[in-house]
Protein backbone atom coordinates (compact mmCIF):
# COMPACT_ATOMS: atom_id res chain seq x y z
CA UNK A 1 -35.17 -24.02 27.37
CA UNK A 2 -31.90 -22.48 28.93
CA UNK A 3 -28.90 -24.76 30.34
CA UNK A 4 -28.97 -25.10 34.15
CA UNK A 5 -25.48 -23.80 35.76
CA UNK A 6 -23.12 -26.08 37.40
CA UNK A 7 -22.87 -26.25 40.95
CA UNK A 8 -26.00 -26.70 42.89
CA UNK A 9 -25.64 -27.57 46.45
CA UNK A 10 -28.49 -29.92 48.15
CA UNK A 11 -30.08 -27.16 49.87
CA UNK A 12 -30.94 -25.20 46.49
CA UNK A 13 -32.01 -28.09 44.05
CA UNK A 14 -34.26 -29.67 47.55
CA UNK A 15 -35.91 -26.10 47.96
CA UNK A 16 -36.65 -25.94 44.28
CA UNK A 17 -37.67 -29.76 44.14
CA UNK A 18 -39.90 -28.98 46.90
CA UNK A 19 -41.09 -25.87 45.96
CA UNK A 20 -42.15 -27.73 42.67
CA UNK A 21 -43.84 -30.50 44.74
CA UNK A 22 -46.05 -27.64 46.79
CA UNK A 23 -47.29 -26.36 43.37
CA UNK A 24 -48.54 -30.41 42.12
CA UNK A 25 -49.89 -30.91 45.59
CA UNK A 26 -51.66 -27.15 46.29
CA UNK A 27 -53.04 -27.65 42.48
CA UNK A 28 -54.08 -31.02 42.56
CA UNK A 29 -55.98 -30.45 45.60
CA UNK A 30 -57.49 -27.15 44.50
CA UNK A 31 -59.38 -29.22 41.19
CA UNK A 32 -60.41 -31.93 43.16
CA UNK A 33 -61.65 -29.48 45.64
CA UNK A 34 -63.58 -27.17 42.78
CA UNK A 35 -65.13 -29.90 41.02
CA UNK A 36 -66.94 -31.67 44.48
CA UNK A 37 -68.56 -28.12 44.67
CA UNK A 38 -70.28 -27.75 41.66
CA UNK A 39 -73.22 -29.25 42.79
CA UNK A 40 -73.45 -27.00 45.53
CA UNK A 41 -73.64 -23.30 43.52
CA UNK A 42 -76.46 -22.70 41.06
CA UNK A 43 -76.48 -23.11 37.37
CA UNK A 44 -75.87 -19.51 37.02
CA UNK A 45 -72.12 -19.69 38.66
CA UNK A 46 -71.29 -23.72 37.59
CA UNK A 47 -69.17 -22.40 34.50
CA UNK A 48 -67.13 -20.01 36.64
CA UNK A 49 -66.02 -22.46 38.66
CA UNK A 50 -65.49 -25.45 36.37
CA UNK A 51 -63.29 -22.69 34.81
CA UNK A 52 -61.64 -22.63 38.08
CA UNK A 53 -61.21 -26.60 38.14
CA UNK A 54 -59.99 -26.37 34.54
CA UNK A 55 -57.07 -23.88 35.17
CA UNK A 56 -55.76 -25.70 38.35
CA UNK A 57 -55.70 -29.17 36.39
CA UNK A 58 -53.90 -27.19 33.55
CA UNK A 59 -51.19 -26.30 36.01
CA UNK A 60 -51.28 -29.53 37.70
CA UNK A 61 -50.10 -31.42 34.58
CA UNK A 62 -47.36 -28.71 33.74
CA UNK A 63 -46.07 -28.91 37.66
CA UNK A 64 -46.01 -32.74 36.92
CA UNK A 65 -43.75 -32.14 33.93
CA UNK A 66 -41.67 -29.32 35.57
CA UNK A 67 -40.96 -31.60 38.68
CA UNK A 68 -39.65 -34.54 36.23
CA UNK A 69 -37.68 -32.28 33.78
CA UNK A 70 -36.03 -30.77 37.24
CA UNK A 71 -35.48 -34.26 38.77
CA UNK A 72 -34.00 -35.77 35.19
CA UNK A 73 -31.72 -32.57 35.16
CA UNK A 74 -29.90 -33.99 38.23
CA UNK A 75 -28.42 -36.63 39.85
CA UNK A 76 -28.06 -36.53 44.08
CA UNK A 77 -26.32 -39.08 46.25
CA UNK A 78 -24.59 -38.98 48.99
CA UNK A 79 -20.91 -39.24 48.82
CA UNK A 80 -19.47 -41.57 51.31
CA UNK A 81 -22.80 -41.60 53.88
CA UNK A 82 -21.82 -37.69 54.18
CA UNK A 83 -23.46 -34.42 52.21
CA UNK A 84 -25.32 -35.22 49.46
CA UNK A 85 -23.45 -34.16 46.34
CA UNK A 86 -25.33 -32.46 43.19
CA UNK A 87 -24.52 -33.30 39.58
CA UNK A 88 -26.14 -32.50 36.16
CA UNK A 89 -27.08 -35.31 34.37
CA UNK A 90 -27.09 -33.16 30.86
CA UNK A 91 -30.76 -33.94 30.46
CA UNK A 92 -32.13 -30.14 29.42
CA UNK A 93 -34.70 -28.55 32.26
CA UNK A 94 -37.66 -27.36 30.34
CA UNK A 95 -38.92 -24.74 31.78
CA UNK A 96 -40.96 -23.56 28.79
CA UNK A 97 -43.75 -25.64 30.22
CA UNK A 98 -44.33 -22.88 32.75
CA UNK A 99 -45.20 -20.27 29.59
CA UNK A 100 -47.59 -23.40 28.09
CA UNK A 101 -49.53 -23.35 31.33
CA UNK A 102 -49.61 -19.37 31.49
CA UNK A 103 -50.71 -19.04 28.00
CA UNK A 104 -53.88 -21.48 28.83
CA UNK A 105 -54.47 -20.83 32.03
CA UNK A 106 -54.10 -16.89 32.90
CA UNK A 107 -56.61 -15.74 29.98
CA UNK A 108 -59.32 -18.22 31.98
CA UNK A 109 -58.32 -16.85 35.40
CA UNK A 110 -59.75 -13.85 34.43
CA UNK A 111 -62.43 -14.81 32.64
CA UNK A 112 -63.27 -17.27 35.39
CA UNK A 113 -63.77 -13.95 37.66
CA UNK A 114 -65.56 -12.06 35.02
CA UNK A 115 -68.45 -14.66 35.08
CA UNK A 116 -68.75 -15.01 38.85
CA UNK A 117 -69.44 -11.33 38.73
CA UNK A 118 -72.42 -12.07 36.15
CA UNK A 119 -72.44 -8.96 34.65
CA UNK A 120 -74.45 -7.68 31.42
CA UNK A 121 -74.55 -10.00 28.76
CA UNK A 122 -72.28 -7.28 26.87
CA UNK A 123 -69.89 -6.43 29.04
CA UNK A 124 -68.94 -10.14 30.04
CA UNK A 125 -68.34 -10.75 26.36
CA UNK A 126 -66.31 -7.47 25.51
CA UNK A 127 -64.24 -7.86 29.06
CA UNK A 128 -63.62 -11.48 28.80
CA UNK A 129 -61.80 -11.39 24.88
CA UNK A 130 -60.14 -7.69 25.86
CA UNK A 131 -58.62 -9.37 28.89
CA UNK A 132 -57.87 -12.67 27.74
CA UNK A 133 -56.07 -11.33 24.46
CA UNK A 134 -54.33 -9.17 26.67
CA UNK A 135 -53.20 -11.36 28.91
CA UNK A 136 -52.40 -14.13 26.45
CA UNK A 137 -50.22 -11.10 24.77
CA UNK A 138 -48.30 -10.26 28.10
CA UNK A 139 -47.45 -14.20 28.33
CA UNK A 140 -46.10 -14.22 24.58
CA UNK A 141 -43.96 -11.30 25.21
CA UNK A 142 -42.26 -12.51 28.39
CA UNK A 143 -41.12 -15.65 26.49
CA UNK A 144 -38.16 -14.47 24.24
CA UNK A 145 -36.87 -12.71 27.07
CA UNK A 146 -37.35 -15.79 29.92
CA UNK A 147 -34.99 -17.99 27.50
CA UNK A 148 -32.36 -15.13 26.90
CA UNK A 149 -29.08 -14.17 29.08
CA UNK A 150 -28.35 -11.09 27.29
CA UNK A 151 -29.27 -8.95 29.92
CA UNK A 152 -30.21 -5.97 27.40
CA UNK A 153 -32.59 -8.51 25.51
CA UNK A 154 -34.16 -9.55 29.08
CA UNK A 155 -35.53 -6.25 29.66
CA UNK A 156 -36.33 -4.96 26.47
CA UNK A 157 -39.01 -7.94 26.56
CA UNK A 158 -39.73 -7.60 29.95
CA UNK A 159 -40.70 -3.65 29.15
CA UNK A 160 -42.68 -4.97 25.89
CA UNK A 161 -44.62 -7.88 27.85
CA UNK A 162 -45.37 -5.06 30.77
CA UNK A 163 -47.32 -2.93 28.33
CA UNK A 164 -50.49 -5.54 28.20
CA UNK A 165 -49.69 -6.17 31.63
CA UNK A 166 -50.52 -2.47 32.99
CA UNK A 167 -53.56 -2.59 30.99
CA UNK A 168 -54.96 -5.96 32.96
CA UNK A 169 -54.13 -4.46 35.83
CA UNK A 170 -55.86 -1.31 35.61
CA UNK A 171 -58.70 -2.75 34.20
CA UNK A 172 -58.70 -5.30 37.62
CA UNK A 173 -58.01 -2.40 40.31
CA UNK A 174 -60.20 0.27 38.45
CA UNK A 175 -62.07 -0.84 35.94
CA UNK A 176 -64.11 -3.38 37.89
CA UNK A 177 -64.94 -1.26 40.75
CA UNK A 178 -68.08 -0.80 39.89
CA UNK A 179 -69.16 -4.08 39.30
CA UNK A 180 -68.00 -5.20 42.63
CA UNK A 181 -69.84 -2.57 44.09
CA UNK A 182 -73.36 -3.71 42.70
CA UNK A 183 -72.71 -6.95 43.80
CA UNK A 184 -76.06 -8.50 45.57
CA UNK A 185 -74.64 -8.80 49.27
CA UNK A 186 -71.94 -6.94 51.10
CA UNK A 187 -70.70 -10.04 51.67
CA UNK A 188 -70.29 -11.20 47.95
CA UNK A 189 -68.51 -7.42 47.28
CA UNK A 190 -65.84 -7.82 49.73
CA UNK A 191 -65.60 -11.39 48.27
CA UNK A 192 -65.03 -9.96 44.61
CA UNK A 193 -62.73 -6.82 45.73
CA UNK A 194 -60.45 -9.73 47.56
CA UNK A 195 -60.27 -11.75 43.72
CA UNK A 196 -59.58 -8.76 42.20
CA UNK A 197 -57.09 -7.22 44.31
CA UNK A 198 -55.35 -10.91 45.14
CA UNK A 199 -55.09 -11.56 41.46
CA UNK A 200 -53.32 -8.02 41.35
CA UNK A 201 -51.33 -8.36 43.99
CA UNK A 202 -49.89 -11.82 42.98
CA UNK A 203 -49.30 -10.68 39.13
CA UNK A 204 -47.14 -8.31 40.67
CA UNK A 205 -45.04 -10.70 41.92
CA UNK A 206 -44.01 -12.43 38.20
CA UNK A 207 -42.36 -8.84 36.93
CA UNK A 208 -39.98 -8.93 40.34
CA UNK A 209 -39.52 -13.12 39.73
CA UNK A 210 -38.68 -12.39 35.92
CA UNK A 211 -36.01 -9.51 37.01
CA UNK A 212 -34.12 -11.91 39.36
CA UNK A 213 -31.58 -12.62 36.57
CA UNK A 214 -31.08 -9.27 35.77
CA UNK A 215 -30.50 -7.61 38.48
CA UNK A 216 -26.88 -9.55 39.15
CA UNK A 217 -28.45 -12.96 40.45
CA UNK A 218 -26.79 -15.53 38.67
CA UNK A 219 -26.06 -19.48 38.69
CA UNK A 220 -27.96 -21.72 40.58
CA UNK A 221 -29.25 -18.95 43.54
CA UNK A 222 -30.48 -17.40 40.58
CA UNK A 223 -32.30 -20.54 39.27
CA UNK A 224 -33.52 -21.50 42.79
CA UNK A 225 -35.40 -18.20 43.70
CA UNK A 226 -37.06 -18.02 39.85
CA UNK A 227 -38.34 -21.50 40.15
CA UNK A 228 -39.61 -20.89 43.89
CA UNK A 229 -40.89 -17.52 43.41
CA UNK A 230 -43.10 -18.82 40.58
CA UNK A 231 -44.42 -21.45 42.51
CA UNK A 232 -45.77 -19.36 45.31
CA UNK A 233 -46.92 -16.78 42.80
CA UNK A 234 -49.18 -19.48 40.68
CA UNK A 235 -50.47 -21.55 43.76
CA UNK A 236 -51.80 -17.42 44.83
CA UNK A 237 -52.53 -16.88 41.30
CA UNK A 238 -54.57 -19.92 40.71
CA UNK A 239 -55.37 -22.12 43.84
CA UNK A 240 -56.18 -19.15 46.60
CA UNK A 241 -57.83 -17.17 43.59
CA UNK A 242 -59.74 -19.80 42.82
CA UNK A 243 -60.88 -20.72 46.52
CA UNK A 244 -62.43 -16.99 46.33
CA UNK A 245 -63.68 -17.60 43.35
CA UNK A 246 -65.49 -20.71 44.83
CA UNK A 247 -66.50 -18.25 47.97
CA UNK A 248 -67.90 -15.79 45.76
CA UNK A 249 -69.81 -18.36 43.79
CA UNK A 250 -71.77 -19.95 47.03
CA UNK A 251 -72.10 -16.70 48.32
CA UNK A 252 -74.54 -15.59 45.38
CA UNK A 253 -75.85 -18.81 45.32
CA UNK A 254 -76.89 -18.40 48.42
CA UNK A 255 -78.25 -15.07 48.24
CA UNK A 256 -80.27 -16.11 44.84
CA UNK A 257 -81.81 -19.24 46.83
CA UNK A 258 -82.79 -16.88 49.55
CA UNK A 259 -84.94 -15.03 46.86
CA UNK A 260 -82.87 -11.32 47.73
CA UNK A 261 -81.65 -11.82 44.11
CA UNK A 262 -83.93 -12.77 41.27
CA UNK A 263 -81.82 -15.04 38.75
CA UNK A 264 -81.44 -13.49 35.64
């Protein structure tokens, strides 16, 4: 929990308070979404996605929090019917619920994909605890650095919570190739390559969000873009993932009903 700098103006603390209102809304949506579909996959895929319902409920709670910890930070009226004028209240933002949602919810992201893919028995088991320790590890790492503004303490975490990182996303991009390839259905391969490669490609986008205060951002610009960028990043991360996830999921289902695929 870091102290918010002085001197917001209306159009940065509105883009952040509405950037946190996209993630409850997208989030929200995306459980209530997930859950009406479970009747319509087979047994076989129903954990995957109540996974998927899980992890966007997670983050629907912690936007909740983040949206009233950002709107207690402030106080906004308009000073004599002109421009509305923005004050800290003193009330701390806690952003630390962000890293309480990521530390729950990105270890079942990917073992939410693992299972759609319904791979050996073996190989689920061994790729879901190698990933999610990994992933929980990159989270814990990122922390210390988050809550520091010693710029040399920033990225020595940043470098340490990369490490795991790397290793996640090699093992999205490379190491899961070949499971996507024996997927039953062309259709259910390009469907898997698109999780993977989406999950990759919106991971990226944390390191870059994480490095906006050290790379001479500062004050409330600096604040604004972090707490927007993250936003957009988890509804890609969890929400869109989670709608090809879903995709995937009826896909096979499909495929299985059709008798092409004999149920394991």
């Amino acid at each position: 929990m870091a102290p918010l700098p002085d001197g917001f103006s209306y159009a940065e603390w509105n883009a952040t308070y509405n950037g946190l209102s996209f993630g409850i809304a997208a989030m929200g949506s995306a459980t209530i979404f997930f859950w009406l579909q479970l009747p319509n996959v087979t047994k076989s895929y129903r954990t995957a996605l109540t996974i998927t319902g899980i992890v966007t409920l997670i983050a629907t709670y912690h936007y909740i929090r983040i949206f009233n910890s950002w709107s207690e930070a402030f106080t906004v009226a308009s000073k004599d019917g002109g421009e509305y004028e923005v004050k800290l209240t003193g009330a701390p933002f806690n952003d630390g619920y962000r890293y309480v949602d990521w530390l729950l919810t990105v270890p079942l992201l990917l073992i939410e994909l693992i299972l759609v893919m319904k791979l050996p028995q073996a190989e689920t088991v061994s790729l879901s605890w190698k990933l999610g320790l990994a992933s929980a590890l990159m989270v814990a790492l990122g922390y210390p650095g988050e809550i520091q503004e010693d710029l040399s303490v920033r990225w020595f975490w940043w470098c340490l919570s990369m490490i795991p990182f790397c290793y996640v996303v090699f093992t999205l991009a490379v190491g899961l190739a070949e499971a996507t390839s024996k997927q039953p259905s062309p259709a259910a391969a390009s469907l898997a390559s698109a999780a993977r490669y989406l999950t990759v490609f919106s991971w990226l986008t944390y390191p870059f969000v994480y490095m906006v205060k050290s790379v001479g951002l500062a004050g409330p610009a600096a604040t604004m873009y972090e707490q927007v960028g993250y936003s957009i990043a988890d509804v890609m991360a969890k929400a869109v993932f989670g709608v090809l996830i879903w995709a995937l999921a009826a896909e096979k289902s499909a495929v299985e009903e059709s008798g092409k695929l004999l149920p394991n």
